[in-house]
PDB file of N, CA and C in Angstrom:
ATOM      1  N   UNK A   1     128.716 136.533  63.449  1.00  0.00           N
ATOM      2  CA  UNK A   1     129.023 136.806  64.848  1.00  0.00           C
ATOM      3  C   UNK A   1     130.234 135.978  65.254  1.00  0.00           C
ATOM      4  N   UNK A   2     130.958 136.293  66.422  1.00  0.00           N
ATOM      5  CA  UNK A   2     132.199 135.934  66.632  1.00  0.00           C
ATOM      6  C   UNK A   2     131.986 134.755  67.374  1.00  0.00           C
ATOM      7  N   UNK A   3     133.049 133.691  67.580  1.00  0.00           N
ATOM      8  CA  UNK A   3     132.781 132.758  67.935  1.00  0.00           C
ATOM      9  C   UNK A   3     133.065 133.264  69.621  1.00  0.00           C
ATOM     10  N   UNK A   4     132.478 132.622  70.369  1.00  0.00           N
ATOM     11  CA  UNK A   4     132.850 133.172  72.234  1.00  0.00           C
ATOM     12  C   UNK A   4     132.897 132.309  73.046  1.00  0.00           C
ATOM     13  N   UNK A   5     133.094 130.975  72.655  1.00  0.00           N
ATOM     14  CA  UNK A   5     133.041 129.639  73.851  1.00  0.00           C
ATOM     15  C   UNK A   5     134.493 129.862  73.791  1.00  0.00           C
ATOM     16  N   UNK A   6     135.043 129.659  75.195  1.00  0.00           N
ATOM     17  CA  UNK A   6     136.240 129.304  75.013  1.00  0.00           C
ATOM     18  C   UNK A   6     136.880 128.099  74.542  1.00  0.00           C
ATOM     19  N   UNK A   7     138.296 128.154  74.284  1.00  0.00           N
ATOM     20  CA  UNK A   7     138.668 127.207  73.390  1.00  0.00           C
ATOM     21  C   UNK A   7     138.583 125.850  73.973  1.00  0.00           C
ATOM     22  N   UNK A   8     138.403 124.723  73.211  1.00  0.00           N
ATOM     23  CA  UNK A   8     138.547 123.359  73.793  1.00  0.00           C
ATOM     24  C   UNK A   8     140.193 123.039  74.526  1.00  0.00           C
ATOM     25  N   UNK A   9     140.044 122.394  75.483  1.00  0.00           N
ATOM     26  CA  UNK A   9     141.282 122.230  75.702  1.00  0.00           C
ATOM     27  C   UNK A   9     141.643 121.358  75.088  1.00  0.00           C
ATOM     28  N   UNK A  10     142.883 120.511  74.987  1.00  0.00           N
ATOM     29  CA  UNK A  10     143.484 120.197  74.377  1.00  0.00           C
ATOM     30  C   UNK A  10     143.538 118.131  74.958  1.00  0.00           C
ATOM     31  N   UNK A  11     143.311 117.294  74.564  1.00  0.00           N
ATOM     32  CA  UNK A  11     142.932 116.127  74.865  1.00  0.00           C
ATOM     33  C   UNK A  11     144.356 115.462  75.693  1.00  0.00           C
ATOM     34  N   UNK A  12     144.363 115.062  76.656  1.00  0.00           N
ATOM     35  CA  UNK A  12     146.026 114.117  77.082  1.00  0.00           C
ATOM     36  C   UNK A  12     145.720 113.094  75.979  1.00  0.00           C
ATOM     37  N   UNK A  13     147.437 112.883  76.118  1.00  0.00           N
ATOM     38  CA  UNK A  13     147.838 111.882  75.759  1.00  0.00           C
ATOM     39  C   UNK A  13     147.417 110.413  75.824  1.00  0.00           C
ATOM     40  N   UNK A  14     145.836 110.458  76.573  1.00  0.00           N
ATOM     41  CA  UNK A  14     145.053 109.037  76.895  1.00  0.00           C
ATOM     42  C   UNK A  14     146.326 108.466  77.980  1.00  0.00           C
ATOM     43  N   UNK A  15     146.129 107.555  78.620  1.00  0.00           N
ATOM     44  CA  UNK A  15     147.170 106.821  79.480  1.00  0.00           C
ATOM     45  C   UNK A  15     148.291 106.172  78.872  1.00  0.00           C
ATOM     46  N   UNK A  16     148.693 106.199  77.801  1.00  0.00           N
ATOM     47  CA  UNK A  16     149.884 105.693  77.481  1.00  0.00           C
ATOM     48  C   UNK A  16     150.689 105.427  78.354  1.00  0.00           C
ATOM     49  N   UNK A  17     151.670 104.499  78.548  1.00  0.00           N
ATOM     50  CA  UNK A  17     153.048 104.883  79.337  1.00  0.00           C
ATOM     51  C   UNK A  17     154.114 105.369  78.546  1.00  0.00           C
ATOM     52  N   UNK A  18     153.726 105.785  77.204  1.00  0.00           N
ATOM     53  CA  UNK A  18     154.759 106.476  76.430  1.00  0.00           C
ATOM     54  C   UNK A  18     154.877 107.011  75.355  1.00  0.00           C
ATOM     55  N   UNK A  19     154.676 108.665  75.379  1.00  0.00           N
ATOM     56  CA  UNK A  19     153.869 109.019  74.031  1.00  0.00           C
ATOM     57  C   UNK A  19     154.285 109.386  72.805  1.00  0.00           C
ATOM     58  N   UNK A  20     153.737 108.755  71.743  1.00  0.00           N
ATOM     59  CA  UNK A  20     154.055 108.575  70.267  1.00  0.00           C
ATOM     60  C   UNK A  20     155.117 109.555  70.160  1.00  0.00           C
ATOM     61  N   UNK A  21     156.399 108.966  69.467  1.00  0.00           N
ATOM     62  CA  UNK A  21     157.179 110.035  68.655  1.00  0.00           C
ATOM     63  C   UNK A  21     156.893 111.031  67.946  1.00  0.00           C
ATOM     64  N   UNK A  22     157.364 111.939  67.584  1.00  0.00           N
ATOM     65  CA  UNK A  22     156.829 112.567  66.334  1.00  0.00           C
ATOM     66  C   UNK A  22     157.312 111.495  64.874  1.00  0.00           C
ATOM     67  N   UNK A  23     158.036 111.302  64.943  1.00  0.00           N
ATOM     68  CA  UNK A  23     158.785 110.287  63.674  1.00  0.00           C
ATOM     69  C   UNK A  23     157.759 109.192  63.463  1.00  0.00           C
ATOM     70  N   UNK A  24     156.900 108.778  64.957  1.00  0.00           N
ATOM     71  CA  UNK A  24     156.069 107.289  64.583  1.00  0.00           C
ATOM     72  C   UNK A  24     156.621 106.566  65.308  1.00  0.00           C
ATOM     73  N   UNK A  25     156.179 105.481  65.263  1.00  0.00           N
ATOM     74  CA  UNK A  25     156.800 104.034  65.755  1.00  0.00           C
ATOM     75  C   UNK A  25     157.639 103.039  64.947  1.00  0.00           C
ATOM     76  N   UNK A  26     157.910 103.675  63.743  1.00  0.00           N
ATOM     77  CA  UNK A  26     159.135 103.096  62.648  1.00  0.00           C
ATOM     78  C   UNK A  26     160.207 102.811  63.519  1.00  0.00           C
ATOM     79  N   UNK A  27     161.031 101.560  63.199  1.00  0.00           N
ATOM     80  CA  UNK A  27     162.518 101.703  63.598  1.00  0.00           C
ATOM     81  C   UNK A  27     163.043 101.479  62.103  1.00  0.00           C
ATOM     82  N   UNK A  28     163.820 102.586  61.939  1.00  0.00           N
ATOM     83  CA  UNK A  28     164.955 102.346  60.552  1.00  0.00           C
ATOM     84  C   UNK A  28     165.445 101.169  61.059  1.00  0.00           C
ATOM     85  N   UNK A  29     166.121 100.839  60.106  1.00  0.00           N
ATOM     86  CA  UNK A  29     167.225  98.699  60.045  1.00  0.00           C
ATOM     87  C   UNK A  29     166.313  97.796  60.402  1.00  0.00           C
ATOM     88  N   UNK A  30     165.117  98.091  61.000  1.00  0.00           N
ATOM     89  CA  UNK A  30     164.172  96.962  61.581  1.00  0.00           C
ATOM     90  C   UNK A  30     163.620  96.187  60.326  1.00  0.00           C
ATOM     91  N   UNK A  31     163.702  94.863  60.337  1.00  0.00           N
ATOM     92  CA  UNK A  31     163.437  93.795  59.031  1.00  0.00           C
ATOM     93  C   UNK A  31     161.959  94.328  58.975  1.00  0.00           C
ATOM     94  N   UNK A  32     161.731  94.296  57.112  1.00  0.00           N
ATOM     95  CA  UNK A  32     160.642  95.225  56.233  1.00  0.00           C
ATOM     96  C   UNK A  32     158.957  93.367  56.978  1.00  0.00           C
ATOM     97  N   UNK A  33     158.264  94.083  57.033  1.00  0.00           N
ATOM     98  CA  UNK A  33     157.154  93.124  58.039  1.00  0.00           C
ATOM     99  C   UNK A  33     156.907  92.232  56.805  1.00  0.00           C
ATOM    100  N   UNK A  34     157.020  91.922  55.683  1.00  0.00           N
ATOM    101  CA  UNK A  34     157.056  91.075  54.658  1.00  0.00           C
ATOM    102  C   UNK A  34     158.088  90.292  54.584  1.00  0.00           C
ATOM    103  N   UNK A  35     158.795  89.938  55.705  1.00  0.00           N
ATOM    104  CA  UNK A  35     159.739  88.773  55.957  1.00  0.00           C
ATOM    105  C   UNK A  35     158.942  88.036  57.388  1.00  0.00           C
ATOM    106  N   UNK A  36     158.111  88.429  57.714  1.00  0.00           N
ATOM    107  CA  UNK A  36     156.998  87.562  58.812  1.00  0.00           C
ATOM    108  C   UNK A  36     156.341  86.780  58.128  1.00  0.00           C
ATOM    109  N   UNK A  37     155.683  85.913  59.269  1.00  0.00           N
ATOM    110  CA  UNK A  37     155.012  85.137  58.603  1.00  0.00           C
ATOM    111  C   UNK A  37     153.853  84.750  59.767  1.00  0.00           C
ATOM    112  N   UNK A  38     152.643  84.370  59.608  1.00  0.00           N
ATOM    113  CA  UNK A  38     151.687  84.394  60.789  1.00  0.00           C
ATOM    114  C   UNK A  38     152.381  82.741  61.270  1.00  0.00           C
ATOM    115  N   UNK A  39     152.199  82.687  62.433  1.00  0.00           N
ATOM    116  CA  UNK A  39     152.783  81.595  62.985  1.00  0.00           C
ATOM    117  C   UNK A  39     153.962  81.283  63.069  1.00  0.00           C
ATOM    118  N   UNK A  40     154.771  82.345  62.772  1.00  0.00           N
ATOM    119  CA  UNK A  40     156.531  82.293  63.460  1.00  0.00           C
ATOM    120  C   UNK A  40     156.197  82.515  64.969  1.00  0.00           C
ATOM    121  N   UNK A  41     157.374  82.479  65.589  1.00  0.00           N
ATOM    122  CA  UNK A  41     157.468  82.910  66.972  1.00  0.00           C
ATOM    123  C   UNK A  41     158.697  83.883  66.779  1.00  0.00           C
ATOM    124  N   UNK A  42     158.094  84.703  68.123  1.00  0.00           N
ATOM    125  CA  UNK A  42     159.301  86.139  67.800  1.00  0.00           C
ATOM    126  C   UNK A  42     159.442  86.345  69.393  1.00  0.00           C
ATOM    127  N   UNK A  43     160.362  87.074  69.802  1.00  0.00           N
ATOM    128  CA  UNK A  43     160.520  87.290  71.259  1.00  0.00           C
ATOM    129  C   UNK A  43     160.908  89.128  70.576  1.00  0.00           C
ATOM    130  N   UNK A  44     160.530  89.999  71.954  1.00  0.00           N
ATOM    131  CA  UNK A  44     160.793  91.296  71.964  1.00  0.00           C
ATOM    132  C   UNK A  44     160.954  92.113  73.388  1.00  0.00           C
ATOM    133  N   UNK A  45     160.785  93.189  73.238  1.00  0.00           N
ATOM    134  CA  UNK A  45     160.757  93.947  74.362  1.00  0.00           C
ATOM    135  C   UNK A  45     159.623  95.071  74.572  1.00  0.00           C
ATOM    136  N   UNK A  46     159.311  94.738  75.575  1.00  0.00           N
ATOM    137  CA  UNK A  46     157.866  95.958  75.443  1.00  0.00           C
ATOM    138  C   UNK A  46     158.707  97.493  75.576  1.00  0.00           C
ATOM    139  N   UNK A  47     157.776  98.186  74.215  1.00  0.00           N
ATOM    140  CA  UNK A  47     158.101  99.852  74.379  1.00  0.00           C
ATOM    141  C   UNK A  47     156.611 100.656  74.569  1.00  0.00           C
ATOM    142  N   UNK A  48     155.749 100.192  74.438  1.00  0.00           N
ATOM    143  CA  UNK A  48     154.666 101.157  75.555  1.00  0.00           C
ATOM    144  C   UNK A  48     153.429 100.118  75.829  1.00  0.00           C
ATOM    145  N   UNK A  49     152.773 100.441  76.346  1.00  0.00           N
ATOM    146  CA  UNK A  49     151.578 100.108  77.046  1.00  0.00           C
ATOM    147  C   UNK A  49     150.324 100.676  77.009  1.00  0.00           C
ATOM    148  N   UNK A  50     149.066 100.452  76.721  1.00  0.00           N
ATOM    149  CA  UNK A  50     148.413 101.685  76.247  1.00  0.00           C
ATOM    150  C   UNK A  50     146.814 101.123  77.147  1.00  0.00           C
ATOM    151  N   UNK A  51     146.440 100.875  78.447  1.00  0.00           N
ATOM    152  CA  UNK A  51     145.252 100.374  78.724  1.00  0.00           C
ATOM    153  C   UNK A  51     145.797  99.135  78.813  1.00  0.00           C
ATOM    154  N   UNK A  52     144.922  97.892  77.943  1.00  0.00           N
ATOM    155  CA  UNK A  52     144.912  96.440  78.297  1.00  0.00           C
ATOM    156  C   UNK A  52     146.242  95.959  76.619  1.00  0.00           C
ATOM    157  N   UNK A  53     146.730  96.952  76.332  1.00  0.00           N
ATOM    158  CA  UNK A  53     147.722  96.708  75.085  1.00  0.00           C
ATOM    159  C   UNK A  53     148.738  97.258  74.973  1.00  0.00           C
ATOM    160  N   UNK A  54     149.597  96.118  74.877  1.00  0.00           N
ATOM    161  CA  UNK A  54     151.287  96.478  74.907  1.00  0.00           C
ATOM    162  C   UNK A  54     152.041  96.051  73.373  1.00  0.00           C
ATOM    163  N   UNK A  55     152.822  96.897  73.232  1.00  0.00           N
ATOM    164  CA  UNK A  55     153.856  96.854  71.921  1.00  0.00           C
ATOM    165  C   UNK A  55     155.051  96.430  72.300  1.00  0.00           C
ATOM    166  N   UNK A  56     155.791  95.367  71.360  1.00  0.00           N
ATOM    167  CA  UNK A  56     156.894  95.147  71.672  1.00  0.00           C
ATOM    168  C   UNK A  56     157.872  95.407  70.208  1.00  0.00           C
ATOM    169  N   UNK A  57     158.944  95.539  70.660  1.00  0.00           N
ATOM    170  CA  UNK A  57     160.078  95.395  69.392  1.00  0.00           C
ATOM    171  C   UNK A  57     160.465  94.128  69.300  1.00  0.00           C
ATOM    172  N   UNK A  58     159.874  93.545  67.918  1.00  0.00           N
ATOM    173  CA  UNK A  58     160.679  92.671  67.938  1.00  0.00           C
ATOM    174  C   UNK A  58     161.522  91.882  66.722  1.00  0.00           C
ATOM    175  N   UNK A  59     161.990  93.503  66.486  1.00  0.00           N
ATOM    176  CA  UNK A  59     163.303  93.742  65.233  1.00  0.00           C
ATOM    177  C   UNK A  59     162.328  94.294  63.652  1.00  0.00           C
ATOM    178  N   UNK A  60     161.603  93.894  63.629  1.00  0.00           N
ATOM    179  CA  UNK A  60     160.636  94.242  62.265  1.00  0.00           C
ATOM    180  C   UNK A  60     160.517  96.181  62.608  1.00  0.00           C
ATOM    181  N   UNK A  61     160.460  97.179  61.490  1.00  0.00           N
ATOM    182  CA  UNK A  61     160.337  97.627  61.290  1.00  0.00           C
ATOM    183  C   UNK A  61     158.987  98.733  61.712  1.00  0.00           C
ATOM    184  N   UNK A  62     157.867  97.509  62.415  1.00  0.00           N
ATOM    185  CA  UNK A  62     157.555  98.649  63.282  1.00  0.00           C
ATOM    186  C   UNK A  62     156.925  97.481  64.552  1.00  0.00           C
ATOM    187  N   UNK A  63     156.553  98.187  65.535  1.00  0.00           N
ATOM    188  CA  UNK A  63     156.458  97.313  66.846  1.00  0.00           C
ATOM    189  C   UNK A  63     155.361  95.930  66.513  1.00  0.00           C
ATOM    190  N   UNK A  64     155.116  95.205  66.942  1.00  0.00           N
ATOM    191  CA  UNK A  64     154.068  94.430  67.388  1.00  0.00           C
ATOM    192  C   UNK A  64     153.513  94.662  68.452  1.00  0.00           C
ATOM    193  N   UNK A  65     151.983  94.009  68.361  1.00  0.00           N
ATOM    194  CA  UNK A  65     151.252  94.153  69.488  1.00  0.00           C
ATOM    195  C   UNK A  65     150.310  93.096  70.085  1.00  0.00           C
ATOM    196  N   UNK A  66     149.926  93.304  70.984  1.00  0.00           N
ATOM    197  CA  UNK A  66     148.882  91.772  71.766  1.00  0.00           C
ATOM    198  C   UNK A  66     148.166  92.783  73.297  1.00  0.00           C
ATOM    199  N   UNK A  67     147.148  92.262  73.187  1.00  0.00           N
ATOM    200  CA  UNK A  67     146.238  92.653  74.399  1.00  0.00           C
ATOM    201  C   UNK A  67     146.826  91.667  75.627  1.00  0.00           C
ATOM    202  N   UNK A  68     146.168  92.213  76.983  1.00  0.00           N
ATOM    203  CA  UNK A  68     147.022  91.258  78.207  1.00  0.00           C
ATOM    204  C   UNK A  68     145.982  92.535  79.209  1.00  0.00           C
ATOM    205  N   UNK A  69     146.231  91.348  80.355  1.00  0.00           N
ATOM    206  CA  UNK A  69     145.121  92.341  81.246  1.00  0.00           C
ATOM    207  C   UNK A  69     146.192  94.283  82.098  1.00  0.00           C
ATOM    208  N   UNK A  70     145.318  94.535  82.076  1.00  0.00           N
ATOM    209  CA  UNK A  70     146.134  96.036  82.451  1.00  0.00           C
ATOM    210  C   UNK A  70     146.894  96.029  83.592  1.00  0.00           C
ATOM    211  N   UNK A  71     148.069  96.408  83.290  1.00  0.00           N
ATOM    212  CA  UNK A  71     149.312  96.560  84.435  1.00  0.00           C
ATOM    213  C   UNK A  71     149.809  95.431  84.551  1.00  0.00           C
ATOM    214  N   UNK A  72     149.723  94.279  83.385  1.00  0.00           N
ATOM    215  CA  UNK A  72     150.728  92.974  83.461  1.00  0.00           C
ATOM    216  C   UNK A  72     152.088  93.542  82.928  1.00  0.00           C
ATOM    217  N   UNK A  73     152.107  94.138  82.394  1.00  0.00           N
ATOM    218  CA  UNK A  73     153.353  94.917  81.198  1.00  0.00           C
ATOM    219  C   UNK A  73     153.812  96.313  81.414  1.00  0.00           C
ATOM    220  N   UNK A  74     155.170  96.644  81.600  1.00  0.00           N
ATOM    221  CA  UNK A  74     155.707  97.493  81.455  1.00  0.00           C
ATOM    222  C   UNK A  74     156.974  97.705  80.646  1.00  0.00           C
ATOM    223  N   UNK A  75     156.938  99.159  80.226  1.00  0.00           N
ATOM    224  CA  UNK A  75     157.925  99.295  79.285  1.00  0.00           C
ATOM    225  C   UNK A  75     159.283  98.481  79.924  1.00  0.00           C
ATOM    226  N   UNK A  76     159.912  97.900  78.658  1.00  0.00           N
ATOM    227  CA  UNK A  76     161.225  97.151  79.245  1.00  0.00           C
ATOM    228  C   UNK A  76     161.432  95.888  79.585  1.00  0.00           C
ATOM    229  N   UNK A  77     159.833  95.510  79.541  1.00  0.00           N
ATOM    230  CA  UNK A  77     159.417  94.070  79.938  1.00  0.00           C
ATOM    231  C   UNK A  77     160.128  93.349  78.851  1.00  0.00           C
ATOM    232  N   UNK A  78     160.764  91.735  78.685  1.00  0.00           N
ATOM    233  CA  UNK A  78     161.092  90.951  77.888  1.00  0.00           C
ATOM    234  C   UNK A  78     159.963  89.918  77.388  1.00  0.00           C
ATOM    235  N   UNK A  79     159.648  89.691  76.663  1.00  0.00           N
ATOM    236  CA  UNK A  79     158.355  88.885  75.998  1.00  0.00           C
ATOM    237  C   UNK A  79     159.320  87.946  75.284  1.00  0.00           C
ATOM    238  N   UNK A  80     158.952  86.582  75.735  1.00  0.00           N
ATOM    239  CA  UNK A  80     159.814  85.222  74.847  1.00  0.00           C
ATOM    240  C   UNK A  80     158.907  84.407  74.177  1.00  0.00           C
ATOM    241  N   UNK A  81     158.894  84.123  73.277  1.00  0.00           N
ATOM    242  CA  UNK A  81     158.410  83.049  72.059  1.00  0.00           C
ATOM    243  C   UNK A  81     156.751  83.248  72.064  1.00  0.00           C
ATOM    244  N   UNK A  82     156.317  84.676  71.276  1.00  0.00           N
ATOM    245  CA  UNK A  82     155.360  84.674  71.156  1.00  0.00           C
ATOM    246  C   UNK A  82     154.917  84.210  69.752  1.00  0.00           C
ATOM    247  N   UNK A  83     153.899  83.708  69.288  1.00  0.00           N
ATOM    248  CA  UNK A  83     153.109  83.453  67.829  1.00  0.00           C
ATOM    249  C   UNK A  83     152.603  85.031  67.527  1.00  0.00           C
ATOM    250  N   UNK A  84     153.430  85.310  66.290  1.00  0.00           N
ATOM    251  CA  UNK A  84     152.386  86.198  65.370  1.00  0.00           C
ATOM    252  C   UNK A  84     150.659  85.538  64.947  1.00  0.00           C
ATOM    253  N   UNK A  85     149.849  86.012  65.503  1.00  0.00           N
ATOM    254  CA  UNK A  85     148.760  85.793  64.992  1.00  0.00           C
ATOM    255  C   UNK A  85     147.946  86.629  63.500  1.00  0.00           C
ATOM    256  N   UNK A  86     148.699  87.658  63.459  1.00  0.00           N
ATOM    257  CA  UNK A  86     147.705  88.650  62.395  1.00  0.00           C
ATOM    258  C   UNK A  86     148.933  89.334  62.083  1.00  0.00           C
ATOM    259  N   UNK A  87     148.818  89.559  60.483  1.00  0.00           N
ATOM    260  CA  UNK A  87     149.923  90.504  59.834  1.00  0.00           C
ATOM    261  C   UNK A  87     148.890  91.025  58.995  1.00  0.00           C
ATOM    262  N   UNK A  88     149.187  92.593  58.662  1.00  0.00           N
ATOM    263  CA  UNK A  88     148.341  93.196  57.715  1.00  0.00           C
ATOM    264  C   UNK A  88     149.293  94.516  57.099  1.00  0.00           C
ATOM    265  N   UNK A  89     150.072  94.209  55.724  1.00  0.00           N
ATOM    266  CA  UNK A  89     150.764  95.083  55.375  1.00  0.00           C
ATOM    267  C   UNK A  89     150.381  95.825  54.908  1.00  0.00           C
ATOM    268  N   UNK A  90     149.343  96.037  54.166  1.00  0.00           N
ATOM    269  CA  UNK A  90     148.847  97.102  54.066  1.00  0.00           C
ATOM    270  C   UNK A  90     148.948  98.364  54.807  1.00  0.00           C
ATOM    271  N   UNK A  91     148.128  97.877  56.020  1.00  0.00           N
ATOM    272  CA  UNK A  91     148.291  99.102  57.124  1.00  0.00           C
ATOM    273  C   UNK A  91     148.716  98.845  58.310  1.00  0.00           C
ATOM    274  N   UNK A  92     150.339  97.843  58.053  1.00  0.00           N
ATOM    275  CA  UNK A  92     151.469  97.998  58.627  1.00  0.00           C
ATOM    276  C   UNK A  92     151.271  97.956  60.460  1.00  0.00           C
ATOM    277  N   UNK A  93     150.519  96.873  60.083  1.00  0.00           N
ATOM    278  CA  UNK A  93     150.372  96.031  61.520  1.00  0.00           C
ATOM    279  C   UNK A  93     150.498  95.034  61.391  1.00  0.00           C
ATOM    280  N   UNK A  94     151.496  94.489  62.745  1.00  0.00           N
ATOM    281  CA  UNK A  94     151.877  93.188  63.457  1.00  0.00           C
ATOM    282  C   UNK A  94     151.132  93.088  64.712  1.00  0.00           C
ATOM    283  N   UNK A  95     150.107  91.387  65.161  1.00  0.00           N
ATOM    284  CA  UNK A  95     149.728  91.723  66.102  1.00  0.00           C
ATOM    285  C   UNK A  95     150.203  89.950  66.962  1.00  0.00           C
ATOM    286  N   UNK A  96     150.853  89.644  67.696  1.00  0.00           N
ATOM    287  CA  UNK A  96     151.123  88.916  68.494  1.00  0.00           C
ATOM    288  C   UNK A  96     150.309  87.777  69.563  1.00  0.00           C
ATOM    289  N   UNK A  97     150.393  87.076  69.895  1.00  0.00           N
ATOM    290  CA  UNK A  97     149.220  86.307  70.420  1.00  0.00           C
ATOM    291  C   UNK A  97     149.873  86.792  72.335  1.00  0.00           C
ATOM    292  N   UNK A  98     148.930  86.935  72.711  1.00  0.00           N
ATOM    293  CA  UNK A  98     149.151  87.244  74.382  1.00  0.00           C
ATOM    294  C   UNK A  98     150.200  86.098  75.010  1.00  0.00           C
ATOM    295  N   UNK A  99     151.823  86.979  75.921  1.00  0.00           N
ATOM    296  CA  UNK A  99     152.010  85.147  76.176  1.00  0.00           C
ATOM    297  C   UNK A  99     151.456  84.668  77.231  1.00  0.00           C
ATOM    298  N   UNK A 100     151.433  83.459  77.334  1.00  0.00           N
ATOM    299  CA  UNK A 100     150.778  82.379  77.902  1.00  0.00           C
ATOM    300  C   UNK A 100     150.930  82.833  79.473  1.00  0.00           C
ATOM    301  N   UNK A 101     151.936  83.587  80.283  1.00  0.00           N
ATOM    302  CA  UNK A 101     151.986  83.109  81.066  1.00  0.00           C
ATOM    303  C   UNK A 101     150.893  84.651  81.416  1.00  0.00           C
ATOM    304  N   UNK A 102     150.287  85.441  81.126  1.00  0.00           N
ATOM    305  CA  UNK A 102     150.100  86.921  81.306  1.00  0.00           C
ATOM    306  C   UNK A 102     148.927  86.723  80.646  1.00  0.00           C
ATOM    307  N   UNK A 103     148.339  85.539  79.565  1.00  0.00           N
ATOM    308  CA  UNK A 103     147.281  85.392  79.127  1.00  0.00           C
ATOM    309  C   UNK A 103     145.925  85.867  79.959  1.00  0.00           C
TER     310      UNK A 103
END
């Protein structure tokens, strides 16, 4: 028998403030995340926001990230001398320690 529910719609984009490329969140020239190290400090720029978690560029190859309470961060924001807390190359995550002052 034929199927007759109509179709599911289609899910948003969740609240992002900015939704995934098709390409990803790669930046070509961005230094390969195996030149980090947990406990450097890195400064960047936030490129989205997603709920209580923001990504920043901060030159590595793909964004970093850190939790912060919701609506401290917007795209464009400047983030200065944060600690990498967690690197996992494997599956090509950088994750940042919240800064202090937004903690």
């Amino acid at each position: 028998a034929a199927d007759t529910r109509p179709p599911t719609p289609r899910r948003p984009a969740l609240d992002a403030a900015k939704e995934r490329p098709e390409t990803g969140w790669s930046h070509k020239g961005g230094k390969p995340l195996g030149e980090f190290h947990v406990g450097q400090v890195v400064s960047g720029t936030v490129t989205n926001t997603l709920h209580e978690r923001a990504w920043i560029d901060i030159g590595a190859e793909k964004d970093a990230s850190f939790w912060h309470r919701q609506g401290s961060y917007k795209i464009g924001d400047r983030v200065e001398g944060v600690k990498i807390s967690s690197l996992d190359l494997k599956k090509g995550r950088i994750v940042v320690e919240a800064p202090a002052a937004q903690a």
